[in-house]
N, C-alpha and C. Protein backbone atom coordinates (compact mmCIF):
# COMPACT_ATOMS: atom_id res chain seq x y z
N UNK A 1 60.34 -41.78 25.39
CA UNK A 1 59.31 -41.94 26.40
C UNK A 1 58.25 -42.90 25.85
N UNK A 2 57.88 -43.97 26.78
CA UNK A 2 56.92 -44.64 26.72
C UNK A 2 55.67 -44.22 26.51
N UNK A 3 54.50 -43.96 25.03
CA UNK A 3 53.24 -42.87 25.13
C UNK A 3 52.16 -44.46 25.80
N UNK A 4 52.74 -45.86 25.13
CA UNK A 4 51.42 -46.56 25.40
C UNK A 4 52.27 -48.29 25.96
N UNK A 5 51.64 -47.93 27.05
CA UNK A 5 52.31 -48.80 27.89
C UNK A 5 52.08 -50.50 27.28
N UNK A 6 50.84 -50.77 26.68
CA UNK A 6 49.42 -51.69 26.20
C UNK A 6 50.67 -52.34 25.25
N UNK A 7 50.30 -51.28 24.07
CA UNK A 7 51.81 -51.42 22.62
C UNK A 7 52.82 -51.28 22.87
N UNK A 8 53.37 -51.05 23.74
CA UNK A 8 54.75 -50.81 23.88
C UNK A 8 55.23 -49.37 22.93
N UNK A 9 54.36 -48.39 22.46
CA UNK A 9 54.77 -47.23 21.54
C UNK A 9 55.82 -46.30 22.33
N UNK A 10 56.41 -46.03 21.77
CA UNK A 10 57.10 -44.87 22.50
C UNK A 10 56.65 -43.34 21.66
N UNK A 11 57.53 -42.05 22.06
CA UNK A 11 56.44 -41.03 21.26
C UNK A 11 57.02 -41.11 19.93
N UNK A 12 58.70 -41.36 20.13
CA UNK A 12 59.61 -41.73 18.82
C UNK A 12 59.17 -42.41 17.46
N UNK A 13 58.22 -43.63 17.85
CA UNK A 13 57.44 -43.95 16.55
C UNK A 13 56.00 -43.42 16.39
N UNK A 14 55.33 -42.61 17.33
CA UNK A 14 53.97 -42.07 17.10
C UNK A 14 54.40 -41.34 15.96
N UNK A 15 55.83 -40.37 16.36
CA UNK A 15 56.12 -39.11 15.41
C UNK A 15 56.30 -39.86 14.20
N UNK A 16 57.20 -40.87 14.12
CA UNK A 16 57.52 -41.38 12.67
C UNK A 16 56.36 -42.58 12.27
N UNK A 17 55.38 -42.49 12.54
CA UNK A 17 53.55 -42.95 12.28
C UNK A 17 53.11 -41.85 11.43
N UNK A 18 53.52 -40.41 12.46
CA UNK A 18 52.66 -38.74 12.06
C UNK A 18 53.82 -38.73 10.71
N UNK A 19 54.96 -39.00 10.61
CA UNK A 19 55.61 -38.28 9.30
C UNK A 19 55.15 -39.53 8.26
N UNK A 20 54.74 -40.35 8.29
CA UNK A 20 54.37 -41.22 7.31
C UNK A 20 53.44 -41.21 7.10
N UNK A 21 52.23 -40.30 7.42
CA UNK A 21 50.82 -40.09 6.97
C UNK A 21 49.91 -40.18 8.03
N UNK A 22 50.48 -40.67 9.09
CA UNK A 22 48.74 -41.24 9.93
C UNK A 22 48.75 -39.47 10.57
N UNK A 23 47.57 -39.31 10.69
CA UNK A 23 46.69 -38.27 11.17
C UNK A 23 45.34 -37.84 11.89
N UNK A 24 45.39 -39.59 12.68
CA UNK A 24 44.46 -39.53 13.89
C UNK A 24 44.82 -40.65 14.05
N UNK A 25 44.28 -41.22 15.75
CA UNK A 25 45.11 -41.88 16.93
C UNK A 25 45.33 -43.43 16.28
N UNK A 26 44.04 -43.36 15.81
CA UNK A 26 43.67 -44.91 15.03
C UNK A 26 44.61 -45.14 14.21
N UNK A 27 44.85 -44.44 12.58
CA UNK A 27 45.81 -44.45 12.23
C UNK A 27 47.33 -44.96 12.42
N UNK A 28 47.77 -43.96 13.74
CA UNK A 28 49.03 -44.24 14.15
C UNK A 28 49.20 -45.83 14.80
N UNK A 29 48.19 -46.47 15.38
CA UNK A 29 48.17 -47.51 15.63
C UNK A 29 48.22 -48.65 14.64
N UNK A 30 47.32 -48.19 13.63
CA UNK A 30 47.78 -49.19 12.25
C UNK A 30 48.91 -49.40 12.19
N UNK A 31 49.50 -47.81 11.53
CA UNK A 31 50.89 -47.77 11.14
C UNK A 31 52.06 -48.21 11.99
N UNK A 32 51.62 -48.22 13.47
CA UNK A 32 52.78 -49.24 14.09
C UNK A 32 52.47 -50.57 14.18
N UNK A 33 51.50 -51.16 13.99
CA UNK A 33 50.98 -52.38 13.55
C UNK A 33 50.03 -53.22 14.86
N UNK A 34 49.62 -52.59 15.69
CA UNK A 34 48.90 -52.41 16.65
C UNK A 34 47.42 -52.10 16.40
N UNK A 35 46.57 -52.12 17.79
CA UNK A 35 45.65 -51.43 18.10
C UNK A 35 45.29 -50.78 19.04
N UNK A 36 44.32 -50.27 19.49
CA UNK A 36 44.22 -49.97 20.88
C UNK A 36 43.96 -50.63 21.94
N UNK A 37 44.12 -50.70 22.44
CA UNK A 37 43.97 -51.71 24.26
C UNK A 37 43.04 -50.83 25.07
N UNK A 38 43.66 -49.98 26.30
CA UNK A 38 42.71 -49.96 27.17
C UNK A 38 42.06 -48.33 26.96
N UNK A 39 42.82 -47.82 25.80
CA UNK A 39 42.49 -46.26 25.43
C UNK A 39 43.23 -45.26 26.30
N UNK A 40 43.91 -45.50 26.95
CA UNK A 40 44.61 -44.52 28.01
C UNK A 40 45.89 -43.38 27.36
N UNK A 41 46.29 -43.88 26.55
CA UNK A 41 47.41 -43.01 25.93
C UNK A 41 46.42 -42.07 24.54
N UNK A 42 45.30 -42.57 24.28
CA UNK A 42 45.01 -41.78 22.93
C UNK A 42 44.77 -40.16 23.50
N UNK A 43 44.53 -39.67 24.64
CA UNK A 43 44.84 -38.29 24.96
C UNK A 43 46.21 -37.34 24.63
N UNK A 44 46.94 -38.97 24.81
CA UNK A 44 48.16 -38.30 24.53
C UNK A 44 48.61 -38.18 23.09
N UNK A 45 48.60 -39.01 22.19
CA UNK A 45 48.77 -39.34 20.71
C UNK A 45 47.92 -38.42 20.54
N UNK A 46 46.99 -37.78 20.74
CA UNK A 46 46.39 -36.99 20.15
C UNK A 46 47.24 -35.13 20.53
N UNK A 47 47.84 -35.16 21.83
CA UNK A 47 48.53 -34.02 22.08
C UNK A 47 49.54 -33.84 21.06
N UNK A 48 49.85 -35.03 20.69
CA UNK A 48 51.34 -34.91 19.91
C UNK A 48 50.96 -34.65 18.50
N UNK A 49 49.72 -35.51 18.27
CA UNK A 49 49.61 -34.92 16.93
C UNK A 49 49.64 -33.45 16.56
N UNK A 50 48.72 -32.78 17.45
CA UNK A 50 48.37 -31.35 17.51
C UNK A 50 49.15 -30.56 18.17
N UNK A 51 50.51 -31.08 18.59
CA UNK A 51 51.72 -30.22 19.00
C UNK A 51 52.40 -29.62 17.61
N UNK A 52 53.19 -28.34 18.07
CA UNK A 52 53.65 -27.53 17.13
C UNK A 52 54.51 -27.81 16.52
N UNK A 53 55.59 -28.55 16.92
CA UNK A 53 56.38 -29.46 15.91
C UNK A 53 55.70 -30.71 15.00
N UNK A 54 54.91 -31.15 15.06
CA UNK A 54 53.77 -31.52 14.61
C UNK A 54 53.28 -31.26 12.91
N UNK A 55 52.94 -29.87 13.33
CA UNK A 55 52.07 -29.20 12.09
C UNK A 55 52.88 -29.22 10.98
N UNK A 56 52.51 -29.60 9.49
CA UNK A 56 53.01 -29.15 8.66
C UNK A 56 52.80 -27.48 8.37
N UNK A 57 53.96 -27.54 7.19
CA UNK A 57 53.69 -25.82 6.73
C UNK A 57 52.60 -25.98 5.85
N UNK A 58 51.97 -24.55 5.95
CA UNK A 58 50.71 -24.60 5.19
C UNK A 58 51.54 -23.40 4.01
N UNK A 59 50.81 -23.30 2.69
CA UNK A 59 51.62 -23.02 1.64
C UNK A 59 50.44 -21.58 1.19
């Protein structure tokens, strides 16, 4: 699924942004080599971050 229409992100590389370290919206945009455009998807990048598949284990 398409999260950012602007970047062309799908959620497929937000997640593999989130498993490579980024851990807020900005971030994930680095890490796909982007920025933000019109701000419309960071509601969503932010759902996904804080979705339950998401979370690491805490120890």
């Amino acid at each position: 699924m398409i999260v950012c229409s602007c970047n062309a992100l799908s959620e497929a590389a937000i997640r593999a942004a989130l498993a490579a370290g980024a851990a807020r919206p900005g971030e994930v945009y680095t890490q796909c080599g982007c920025s933000a455009q019109c701000g419309c998807c960071t509601q969503t990048i932010l759902n996904i971050i804080r979705s339950p598949e998401q979370e690491k284990p805490r120890a």
